[in-house]
Protein backbone atom coordinates (compact mmCIF):
# COMPACT_ATOMS: atom_id res chain seq x y z
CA UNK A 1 -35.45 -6.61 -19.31
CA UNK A 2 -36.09 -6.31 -23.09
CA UNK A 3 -36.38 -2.89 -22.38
CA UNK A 4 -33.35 -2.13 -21.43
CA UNK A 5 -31.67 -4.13 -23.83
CA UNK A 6 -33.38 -2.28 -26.47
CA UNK A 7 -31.94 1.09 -25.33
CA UNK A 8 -28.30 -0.65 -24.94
CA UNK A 9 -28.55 -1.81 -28.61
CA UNK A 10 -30.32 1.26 -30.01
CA UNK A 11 -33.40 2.02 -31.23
CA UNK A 12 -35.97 4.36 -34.28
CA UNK A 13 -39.48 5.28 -34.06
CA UNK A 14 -40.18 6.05 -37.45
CA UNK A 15 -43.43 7.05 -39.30
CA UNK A 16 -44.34 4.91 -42.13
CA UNK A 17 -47.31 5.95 -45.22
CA UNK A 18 -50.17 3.93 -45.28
CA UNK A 19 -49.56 3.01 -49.43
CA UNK A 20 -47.92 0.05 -49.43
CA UNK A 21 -47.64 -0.96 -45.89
CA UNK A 22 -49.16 -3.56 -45.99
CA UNK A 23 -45.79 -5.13 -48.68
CA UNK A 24 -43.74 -3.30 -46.15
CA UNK A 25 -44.59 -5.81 -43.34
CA UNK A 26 -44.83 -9.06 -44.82
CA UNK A 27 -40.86 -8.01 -46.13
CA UNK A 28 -40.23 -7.28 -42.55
CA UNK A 29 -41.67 -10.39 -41.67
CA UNK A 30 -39.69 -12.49 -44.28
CA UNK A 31 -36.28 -10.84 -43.57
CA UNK A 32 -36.97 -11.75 -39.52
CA UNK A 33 -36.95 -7.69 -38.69
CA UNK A 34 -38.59 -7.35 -35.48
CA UNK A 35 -41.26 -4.39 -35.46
CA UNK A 36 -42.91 -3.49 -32.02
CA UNK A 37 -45.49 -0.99 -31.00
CA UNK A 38 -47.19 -0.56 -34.19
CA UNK A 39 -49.45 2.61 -34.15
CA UNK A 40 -51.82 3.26 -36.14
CA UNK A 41 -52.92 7.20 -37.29
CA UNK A 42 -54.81 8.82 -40.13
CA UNK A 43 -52.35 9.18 -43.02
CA UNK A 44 -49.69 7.25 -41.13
CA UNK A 45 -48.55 4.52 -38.92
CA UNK A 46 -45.50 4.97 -36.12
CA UNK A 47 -43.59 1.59 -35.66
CA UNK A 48 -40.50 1.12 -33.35
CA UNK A 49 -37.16 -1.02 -35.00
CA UNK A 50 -33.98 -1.29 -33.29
CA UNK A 51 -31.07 0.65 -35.44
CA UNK A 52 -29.03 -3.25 -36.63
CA UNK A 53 -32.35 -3.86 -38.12
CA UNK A 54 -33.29 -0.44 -39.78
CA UNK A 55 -29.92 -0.21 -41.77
CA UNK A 56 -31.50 -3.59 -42.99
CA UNK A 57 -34.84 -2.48 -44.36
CA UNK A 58 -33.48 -0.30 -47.36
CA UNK A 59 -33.95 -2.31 -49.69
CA UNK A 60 -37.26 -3.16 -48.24
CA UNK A 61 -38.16 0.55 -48.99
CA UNK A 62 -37.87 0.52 -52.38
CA UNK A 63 -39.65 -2.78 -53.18
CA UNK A 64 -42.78 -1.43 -50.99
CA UNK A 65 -42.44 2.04 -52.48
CA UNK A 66 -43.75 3.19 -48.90
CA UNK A 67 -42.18 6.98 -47.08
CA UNK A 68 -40.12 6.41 -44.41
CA UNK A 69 -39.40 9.71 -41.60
CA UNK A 70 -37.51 9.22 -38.11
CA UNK A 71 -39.38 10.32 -35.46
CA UNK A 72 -36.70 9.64 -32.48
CA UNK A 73 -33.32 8.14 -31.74
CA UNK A 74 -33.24 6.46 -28.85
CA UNK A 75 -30.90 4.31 -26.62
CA UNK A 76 -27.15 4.23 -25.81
CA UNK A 77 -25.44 4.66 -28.98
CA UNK A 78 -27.36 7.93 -29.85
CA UNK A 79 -26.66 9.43 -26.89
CA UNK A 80 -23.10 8.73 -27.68
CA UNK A 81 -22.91 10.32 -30.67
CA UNK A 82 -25.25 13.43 -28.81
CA UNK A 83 -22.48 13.48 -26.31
CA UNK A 84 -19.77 14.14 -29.04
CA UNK A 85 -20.45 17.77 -28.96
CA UNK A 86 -19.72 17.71 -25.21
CA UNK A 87 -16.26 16.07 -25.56
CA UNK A 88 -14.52 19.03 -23.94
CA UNK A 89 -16.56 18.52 -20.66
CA UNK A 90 -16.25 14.49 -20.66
CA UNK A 91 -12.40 15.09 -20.93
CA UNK A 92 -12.61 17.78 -18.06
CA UNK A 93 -14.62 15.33 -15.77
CA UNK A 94 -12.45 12.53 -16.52
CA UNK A 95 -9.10 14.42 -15.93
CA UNK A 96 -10.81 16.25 -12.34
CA UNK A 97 -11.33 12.56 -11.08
CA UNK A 98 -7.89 11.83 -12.79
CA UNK A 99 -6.56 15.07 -10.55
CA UNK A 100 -8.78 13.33 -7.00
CA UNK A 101 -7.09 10.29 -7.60
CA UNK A 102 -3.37 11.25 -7.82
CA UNK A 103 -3.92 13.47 -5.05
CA UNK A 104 -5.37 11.24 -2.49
CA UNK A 105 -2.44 8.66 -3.15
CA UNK A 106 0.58 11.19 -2.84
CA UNK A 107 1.89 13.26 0.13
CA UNK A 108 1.35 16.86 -0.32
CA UNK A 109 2.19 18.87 2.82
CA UNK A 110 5.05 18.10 5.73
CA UNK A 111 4.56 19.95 9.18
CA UNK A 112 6.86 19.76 11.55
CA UNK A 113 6.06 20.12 16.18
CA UNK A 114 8.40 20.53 18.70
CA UNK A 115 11.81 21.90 17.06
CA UNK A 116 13.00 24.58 18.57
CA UNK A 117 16.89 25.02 17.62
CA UNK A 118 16.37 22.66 14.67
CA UNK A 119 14.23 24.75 11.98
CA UNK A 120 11.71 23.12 10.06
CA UNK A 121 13.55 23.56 6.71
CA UNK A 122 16.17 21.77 8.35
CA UNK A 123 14.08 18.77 8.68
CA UNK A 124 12.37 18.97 5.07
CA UNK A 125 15.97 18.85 3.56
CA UNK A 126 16.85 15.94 5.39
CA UNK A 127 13.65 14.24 4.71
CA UNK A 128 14.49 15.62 0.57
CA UNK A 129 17.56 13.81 0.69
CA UNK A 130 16.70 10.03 1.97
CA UNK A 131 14.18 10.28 -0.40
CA UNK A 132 11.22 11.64 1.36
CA UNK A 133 9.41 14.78 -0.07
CA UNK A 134 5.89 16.57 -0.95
CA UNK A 135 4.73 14.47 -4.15
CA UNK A 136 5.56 11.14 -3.08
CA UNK A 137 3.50 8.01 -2.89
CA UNK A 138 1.78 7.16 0.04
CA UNK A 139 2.17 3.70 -0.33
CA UNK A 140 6.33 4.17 -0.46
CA UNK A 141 6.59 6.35 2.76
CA UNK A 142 7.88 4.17 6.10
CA UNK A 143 7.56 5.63 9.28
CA UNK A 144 10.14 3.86 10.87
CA UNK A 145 12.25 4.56 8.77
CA UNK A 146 11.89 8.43 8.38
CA UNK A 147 12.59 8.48 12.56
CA UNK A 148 15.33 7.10 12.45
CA UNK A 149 16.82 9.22 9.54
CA UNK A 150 15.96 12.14 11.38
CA UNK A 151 17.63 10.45 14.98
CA UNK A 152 20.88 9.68 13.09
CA UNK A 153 20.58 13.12 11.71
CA UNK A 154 19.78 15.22 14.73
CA UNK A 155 21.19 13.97 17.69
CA UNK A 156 19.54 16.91 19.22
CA UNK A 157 16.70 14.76 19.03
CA UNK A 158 15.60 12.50 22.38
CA UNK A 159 12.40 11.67 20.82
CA UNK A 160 10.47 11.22 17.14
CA UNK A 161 7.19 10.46 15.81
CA UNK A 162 5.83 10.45 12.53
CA UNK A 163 2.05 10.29 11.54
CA UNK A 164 0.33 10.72 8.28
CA UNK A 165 -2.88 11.51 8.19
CA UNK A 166 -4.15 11.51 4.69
CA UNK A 167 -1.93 13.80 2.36
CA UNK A 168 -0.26 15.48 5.34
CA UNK A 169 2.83 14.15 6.96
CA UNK A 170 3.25 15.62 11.16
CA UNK A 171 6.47 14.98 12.42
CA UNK A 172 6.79 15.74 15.93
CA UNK A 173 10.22 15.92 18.07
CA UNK A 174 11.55 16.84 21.52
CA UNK A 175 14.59 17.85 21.98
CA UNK A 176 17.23 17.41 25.09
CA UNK A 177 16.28 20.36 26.23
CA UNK A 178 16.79 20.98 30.73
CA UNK A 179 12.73 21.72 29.91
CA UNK A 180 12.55 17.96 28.66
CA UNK A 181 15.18 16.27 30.56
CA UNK A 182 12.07 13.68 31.72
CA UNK A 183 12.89 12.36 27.71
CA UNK A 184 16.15 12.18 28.31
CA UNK A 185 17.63 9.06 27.72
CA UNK A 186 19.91 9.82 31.52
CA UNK A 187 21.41 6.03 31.07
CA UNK A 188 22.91 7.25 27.84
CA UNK A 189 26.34 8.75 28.88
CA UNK A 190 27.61 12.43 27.88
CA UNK A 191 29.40 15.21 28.63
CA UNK A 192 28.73 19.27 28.59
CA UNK A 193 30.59 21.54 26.82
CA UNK A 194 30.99 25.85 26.38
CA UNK A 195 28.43 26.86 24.29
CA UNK A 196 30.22 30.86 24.51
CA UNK A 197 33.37 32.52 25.40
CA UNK A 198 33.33 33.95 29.20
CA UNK A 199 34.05 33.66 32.34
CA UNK A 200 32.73 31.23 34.95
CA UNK A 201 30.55 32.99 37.78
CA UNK A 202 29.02 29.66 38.77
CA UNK A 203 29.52 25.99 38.54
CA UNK A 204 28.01 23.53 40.69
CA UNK A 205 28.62 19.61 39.56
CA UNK A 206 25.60 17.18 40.41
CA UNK A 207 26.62 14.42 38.48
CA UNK A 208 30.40 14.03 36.55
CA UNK A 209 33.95 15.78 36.50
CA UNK A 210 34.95 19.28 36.17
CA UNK A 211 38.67 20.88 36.30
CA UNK A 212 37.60 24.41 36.34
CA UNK A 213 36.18 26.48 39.33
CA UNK A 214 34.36 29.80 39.19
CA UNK A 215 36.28 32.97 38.01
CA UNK A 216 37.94 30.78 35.04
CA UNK A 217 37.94 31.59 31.63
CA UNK A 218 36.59 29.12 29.46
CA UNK A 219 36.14 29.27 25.39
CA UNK A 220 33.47 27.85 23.17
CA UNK A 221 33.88 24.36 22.79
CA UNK A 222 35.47 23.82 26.24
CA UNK A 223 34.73 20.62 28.30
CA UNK A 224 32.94 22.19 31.36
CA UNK A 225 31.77 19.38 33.00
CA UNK A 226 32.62 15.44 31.81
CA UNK A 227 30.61 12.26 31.73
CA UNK A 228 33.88 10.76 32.05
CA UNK A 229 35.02 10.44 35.49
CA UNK A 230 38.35 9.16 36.54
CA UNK A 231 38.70 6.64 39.42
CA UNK A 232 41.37 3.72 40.40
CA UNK A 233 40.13 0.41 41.34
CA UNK A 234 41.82 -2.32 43.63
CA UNK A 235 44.81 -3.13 41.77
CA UNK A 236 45.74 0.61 41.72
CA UNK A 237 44.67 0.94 37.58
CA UNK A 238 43.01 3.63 36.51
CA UNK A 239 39.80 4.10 34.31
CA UNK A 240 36.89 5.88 33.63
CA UNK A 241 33.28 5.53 34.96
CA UNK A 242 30.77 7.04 32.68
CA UNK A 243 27.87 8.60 33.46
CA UNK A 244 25.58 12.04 32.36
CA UNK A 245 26.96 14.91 33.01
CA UNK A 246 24.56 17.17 35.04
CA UNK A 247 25.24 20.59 37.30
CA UNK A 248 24.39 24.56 37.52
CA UNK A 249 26.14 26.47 35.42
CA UNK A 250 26.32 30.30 34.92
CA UNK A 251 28.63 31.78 32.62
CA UNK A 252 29.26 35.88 31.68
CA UNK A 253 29.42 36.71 28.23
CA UNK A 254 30.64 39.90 26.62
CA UNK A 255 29.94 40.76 23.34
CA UNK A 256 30.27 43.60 21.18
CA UNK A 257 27.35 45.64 19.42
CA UNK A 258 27.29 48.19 16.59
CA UNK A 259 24.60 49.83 14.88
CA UNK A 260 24.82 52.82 12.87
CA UNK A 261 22.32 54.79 10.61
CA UNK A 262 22.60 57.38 8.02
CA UNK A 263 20.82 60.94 8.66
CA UNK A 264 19.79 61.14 4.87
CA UNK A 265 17.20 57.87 4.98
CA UNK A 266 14.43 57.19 2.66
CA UNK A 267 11.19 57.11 4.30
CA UNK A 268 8.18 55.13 2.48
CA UNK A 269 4.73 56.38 3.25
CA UNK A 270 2.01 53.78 3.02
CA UNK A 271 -1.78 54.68 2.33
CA UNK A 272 -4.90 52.85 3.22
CA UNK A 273 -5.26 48.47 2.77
CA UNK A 274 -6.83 47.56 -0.30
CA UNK A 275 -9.26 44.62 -0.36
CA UNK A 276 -10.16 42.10 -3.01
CA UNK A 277 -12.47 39.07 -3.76
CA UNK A 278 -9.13 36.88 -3.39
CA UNK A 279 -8.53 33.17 -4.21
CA UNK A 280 -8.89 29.38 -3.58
CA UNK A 281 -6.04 27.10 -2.77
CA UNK A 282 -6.74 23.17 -2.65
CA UNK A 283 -3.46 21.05 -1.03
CA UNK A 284 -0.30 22.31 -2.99
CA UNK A 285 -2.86 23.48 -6.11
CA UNK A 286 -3.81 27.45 -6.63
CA UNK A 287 -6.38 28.42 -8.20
CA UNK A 288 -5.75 31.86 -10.18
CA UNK A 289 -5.75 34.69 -8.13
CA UNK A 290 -8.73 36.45 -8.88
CA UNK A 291 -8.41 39.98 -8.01
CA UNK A 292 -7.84 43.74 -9.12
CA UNK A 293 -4.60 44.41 -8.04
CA UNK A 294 -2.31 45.93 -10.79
CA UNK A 295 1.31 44.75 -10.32
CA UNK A 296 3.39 47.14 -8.91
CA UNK A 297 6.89 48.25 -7.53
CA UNK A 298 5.42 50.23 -4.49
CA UNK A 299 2.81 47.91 -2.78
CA UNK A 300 2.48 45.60 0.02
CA UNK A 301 0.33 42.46 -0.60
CA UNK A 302 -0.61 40.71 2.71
CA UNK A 303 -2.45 37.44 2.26
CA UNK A 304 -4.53 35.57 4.53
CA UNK A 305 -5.19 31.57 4.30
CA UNK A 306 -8.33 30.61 5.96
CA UNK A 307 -8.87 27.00 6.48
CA UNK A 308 -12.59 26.04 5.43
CA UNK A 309 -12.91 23.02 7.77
CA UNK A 310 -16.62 22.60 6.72
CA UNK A 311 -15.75 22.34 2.94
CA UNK A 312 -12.91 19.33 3.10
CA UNK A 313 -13.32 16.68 0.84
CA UNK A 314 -12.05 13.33 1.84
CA UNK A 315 -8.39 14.30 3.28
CA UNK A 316 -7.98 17.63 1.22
CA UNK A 317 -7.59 20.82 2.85
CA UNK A 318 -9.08 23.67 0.87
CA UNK A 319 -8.48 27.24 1.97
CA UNK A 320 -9.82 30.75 1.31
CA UNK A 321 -6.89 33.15 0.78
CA UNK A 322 -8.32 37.05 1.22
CA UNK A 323 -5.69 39.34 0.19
CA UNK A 324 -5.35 42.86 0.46
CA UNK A 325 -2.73 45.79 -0.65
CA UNK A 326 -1.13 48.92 0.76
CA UNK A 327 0.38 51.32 -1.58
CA UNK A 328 3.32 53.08 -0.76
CA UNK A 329 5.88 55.98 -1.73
CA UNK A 330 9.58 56.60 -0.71
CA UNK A 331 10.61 60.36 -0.19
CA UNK A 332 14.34 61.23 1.01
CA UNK A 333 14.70 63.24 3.87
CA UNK A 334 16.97 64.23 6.48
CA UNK A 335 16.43 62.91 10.22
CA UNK A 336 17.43 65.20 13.29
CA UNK A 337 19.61 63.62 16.30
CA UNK A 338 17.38 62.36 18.27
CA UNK A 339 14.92 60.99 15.72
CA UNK A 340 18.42 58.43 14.89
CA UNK A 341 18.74 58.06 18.35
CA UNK A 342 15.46 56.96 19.02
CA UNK A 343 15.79 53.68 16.16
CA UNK A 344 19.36 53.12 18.03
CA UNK A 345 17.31 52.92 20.71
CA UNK A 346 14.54 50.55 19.61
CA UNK A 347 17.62 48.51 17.50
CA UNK A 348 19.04 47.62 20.93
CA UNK A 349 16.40 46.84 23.03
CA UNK A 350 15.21 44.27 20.10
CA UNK A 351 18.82 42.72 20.37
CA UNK A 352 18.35 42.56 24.45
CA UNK A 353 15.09 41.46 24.14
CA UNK A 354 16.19 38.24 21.55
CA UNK A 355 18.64 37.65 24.35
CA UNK A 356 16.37 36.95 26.72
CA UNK A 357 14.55 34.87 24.73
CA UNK A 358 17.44 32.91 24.47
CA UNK A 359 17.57 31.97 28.06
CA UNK A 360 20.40 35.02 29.25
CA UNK A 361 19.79 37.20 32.36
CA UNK A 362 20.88 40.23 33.41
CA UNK A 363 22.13 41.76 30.52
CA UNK A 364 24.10 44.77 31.44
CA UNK A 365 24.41 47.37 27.98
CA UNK A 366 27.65 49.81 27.99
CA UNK A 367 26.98 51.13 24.78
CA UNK A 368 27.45 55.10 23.70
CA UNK A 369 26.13 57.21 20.36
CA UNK A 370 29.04 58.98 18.38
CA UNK A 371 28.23 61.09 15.58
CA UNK A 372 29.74 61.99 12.26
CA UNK A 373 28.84 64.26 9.34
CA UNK A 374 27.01 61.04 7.50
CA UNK A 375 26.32 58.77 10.60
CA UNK A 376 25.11 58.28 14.11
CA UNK A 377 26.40 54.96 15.67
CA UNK A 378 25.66 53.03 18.86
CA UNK A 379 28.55 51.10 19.74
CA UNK A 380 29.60 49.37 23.00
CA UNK A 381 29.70 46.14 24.72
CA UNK A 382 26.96 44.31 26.11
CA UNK A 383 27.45 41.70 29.10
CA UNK A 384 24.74 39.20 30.40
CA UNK A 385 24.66 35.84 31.95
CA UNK A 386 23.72 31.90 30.31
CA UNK A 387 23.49 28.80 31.73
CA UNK A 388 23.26 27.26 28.00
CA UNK A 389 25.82 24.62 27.81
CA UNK A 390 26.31 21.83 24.64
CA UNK A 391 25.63 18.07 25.48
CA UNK A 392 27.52 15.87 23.72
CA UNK A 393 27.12 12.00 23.62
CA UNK A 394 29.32 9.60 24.84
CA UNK A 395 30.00 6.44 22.80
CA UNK A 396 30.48 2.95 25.21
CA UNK A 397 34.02 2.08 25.75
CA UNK A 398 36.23 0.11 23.47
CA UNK A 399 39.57 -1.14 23.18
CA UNK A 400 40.72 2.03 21.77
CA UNK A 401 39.39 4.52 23.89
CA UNK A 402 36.22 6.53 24.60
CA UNK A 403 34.70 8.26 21.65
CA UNK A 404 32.17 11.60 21.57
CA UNK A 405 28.94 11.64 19.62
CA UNK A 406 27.24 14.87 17.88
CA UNK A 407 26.15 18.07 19.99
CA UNK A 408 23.04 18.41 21.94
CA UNK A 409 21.61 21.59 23.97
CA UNK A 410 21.63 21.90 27.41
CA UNK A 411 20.12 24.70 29.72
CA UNK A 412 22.57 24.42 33.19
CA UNK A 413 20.40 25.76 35.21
């Protein structure tokens, strides 16, 4: 134990001459200056003194007229004043656990499951603007309260859960959706709506009121089938019973399409990919981008994140981002006919095939190519069939009437 409070305090081992030692001690001894692990050697004689009591034995030097060297500094306060040259790398250390700590009490990353007509900016905005973002506290985020921001928000939404798990934020949704009508609330009354201008080819009411029939024309925003239906009780007054809306519904669309493209076009040419050594991202913080790429007009840089799982630390997420480049140059040339005709071509069939991603069928192009001096155009009308309608809640019945709440998808089908 006196050890160690020895190296706390400080301590010399200093090398004393033999003339006039023997004055040197008896000083020591009167003065109450503790000397340990006295060594004796030929010329000289190595004693140990902690450093309060050596800045106390000047004086004793001169009366005893003896040489005094320092050996070694040992203890805490030396290595203080050692570590003085190192300042730059205490204050690095210091801020890196500075960085870990800030970090690992803030939210860093939102990710979003289950939206499908809502995007996930969408949802980060509305998050932004009640007051939860990436770089908040932990500690001030409430999970019941982000749900029902986002419920309020997006009516769209039948269902919301939010879950952080360390500086990631998942929020996951489901929407009223015909794929997820086992969410839907079917207690909770609404109607259905025209979500395009067409005609009717098929309309088939399971559950509500409808005053149209098939072969009518119906506009966007038209009440297709109501949640509201009429009936007359006893005493001959009439009312409204609601309920949700439900049914098959088909409707034909027409819309117009146009494409055109000039027969002078600049063309870029690309050469091989490029690799480099790449970089390191930790969270939301980059670290510099260490490769050989010069920047330029004319290049593609693709960049791949790789999640190294095995490398985490605590609830960080620390990728490996490997980039790569592709040079190109543009030269202007002039296509023939049917090289023009073949991107009209490939620009329509993307356009049918986004339809039927959309949930239409049996889409029916009447589109033909004119030609100018500058231009070829596809032009025409293309027809296809939806059974997407719009679900809109119904508020409960009051004194003044029944009101309608905010649009929701619904697939008729």
């Amino acid at each position: 134990m006196e050890s160690i409070f020895r190296l706390i305090k400080g301590y010399l081992i200093i090398r004393i001459s033999k003339q006039g030692f023997v004055r040197f001690l008896n000083l020591c001894l009167q003065n109450n200056i503790y000397l340990w692990d006295i060594l004796e050697q030929e010329k000289e004689i190595l004693i140990s003194v902690t450093l309060h009591d050596f800045l106390k034995i000047q004086d004793i030097v001169r009366k005893s007229k003896v040489k005094i060297h320092i050996i070694n500094r040992r203890g805490f306060p030396f290595y203080m004043v050692r570590m003085r040259r190192y300042l730059v790398l205490c204050v690095g250390i210091l801020f890196c656990l500075f960085c870990l700590y800030y970090q690992k009490t803030h939210l860093w990353t939102i990710r979003t499951e289950g939206n499908i007509s809502i995007t996930s900016e969408q949802i980060e905005d509305c998050l932004k603007e009640n007051g939860f973002y990436c770089g908040m506290r932990r500690d001030q985020f409430q999970a019941s309260q982000t749900e029902k921001v986002l419920k309020e928000t997006f009516d769209i939404f039948s269902w919301v859960s939010t879950s952080l798990d360390g500086t990631e934020l998942t929020v996951s949704v489901i929407e009223n959706t015909a794929s997820n009508d086992e969410f839907v609330q079917k207690e909770f009354p609404s109607s259905l709506y025209a979500s395009h201008d067409g005609i009717i080819r098929k309309l088939v009411v399971n559950n509500g009121y409808t005053k149209y029939k098939v072969n009518d024309e119906v506009k966007t925003g038209d009440l297709i089938i109501s949640g509201e239906v009429p009936y007359s009780n006893n005493d001959g007054i009439n009312s409204f019973h609601l309920t949700f809306a439900q049914g098959e519904y088909l409707c034909e669309v027409k819309v117009p399409f146009h494409k055109s493209y000039q027969r002078t076009q600049d063309k870029p040419i690309y050469g091989v990919w490029e690799s480099c050594l790449g970089s390191m991202a930790w969270n939301t913080f980059f670290f510099p981008d260490v490769t050989s790429f010069k920047k330029e007009t004319n290049c593609i840089i693709l960049r791949e994140y790789i999640d190294l799982n095995f490398l985490s630390l605590f609830d960080y997420k620390i990728y490996y981002i490997k980039s790569q480049q592709r040079k190109f140059k543009t030269i202007r040339r002039t296509l023939d006919e049917e090289e023009i005709k073949e991107q009209l071509t490939r620009e329509i069939r993307y356009y049918i095939n986004d339809l039927e991603q959309s949930g239409a069928s049996n889409i029916i192009p009447d589109v033909s190519f004119t030609a100018s001096e500058k231009e070829i155009s596809l032009y025409g009308i293309i027809t296809y069939f939806t059974p997407d309608l719009i679900r809109k809640n119904i508020t409960p019945q009051t004194d003044e009437g029944i009101g309608h709440g905010t649009d929701n998808t619904y697939n008729g089908t």
